[in-house]
Protein backbone atom coordinates (compact mmCIF):
# COMPACT_ATOMS: atom_id res chain seq x y z
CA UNK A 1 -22.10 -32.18 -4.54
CA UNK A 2 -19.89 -31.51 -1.44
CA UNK A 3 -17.42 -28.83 -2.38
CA UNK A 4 -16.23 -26.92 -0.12
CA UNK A 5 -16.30 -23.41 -2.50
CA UNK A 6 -19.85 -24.28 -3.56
CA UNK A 7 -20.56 -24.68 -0.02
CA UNK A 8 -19.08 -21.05 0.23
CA UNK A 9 -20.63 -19.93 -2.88
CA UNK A 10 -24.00 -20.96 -1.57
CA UNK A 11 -23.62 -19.38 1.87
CA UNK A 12 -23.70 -22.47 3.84
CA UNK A 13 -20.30 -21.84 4.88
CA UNK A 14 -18.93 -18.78 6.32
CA UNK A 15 -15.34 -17.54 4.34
CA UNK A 16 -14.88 -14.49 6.25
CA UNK A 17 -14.78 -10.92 4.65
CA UNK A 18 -14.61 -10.90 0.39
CA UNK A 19 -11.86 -8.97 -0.84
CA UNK A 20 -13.49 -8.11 -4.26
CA UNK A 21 -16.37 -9.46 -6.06
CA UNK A 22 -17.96 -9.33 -9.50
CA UNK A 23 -20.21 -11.31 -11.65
CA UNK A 24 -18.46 -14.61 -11.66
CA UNK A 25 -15.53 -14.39 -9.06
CA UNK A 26 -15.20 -13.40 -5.93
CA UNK A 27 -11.91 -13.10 -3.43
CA UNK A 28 -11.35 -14.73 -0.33
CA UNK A 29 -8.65 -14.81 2.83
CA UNK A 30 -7.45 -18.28 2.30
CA UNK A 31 -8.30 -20.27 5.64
CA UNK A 32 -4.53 -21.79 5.79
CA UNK A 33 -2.36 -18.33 4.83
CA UNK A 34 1.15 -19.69 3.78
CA UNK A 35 1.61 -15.55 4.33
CA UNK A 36 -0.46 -12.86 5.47
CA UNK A 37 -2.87 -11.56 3.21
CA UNK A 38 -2.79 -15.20 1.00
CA UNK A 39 -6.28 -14.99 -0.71
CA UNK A 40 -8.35 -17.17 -3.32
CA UNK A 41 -9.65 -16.04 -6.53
CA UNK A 42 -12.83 -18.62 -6.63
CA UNK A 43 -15.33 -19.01 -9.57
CA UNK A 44 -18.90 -18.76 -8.52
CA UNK A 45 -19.87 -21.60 -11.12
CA UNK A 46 -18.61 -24.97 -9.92
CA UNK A 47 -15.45 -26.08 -12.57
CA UNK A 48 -13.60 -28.36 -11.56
CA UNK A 49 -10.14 -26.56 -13.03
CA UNK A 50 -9.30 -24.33 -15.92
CA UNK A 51 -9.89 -26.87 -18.50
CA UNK A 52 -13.48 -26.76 -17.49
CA UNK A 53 -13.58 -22.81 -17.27
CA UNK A 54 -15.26 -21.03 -20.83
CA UNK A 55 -12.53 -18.49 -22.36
CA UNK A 56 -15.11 -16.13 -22.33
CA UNK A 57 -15.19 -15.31 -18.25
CA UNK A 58 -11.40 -14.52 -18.91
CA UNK A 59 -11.83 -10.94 -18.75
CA UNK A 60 -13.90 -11.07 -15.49
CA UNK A 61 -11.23 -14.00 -14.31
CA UNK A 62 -8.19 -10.81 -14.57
CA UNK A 63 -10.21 -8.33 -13.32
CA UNK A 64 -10.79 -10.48 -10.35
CA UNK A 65 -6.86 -10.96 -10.15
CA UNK A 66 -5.71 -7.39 -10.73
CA UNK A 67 -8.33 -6.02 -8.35
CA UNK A 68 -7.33 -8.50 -5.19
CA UNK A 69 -4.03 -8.24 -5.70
CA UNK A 70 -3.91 -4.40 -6.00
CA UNK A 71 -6.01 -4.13 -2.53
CA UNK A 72 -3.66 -6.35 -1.13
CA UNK A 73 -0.50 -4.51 -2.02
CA UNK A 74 -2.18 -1.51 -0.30
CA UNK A 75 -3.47 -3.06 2.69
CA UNK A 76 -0.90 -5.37 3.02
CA UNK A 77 2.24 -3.44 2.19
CA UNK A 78 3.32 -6.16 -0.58
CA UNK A 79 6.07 -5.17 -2.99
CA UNK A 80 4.87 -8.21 -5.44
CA UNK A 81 2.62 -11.24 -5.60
CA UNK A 82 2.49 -14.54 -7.12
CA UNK A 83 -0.80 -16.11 -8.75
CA UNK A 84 -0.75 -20.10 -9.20
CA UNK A 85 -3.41 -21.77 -10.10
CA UNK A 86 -2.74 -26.15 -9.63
CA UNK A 87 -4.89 -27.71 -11.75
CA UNK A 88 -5.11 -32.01 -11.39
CA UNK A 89 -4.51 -33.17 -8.29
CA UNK A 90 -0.68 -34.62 -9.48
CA UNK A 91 -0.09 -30.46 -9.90
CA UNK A 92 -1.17 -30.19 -6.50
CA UNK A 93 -5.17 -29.40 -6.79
CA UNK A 94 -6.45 -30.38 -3.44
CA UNK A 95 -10.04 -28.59 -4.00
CA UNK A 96 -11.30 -29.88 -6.89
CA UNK A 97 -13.34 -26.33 -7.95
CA UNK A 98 -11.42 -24.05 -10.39
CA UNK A 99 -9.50 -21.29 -7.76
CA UNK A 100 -6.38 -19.31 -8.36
CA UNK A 101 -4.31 -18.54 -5.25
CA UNK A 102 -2.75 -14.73 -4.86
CA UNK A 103 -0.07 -14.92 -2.77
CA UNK A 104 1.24 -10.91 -1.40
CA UNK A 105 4.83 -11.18 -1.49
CA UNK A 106 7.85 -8.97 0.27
CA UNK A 107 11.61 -9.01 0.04
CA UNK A 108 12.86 -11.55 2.20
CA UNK A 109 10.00 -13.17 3.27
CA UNK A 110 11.46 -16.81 2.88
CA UNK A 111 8.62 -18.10 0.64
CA UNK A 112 9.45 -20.71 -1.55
CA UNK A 113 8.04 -20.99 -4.71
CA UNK A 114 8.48 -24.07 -7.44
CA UNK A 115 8.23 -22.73 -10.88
């Protein structure tokens, strides 16, 4: 298999610092920021999006969230956050490994977001 987060997963290529790790996730600066502090949630089991993920690492999966995102409000000085997860690459899934993206946000930071 040659994805890229497995790659990571396995070590064989280097992601930089982890934000927050636990049994099935860990948290990532994402490589292309669209803002500082932009980080990936990534599953440590390759799925390829969250059709493929069991409901049972759910728990784990928002712990994984909440934790990132409240370091990054801290260290980052955020006043919010978005988390999107694209899922199928017509929804805009370029990786095809189950990630969410946690984006800090801050009043008038001119990010545009489609909802």
């Amino acid at each position: 298999m040659d994805c890229v987060f497995c790659k990571i997963v396995k070590g064989e290529i280097a992601s930089g610092e982890i934000i927050y790790e636990n049994d099935n996730f860990f948290s990532i600066p994402d490589a292309s920021p669209i803002v500082e502090g932009h980080s990936l949630i990534i599953s440590k089991k390759h799925f390829e999006n969250i059709l493929d993920l069991p409901s049972s690492l759910g728990s784990e999966l928002i712990d994984c969230i909440k934790k990132t995102s409240l370091k990054l409000i801290e260290e980052k000085k955020a006043e919010g956050f978005n988390v999107i997860n694209n899922n199928l690459e017509v929804a805009g899934q370029v990786v095809k490994h189950f990630h969410f993206h946690i984006i800090p946000r801050k009043k008038g930071d001119k990010v545009k977001m489609v909802v």
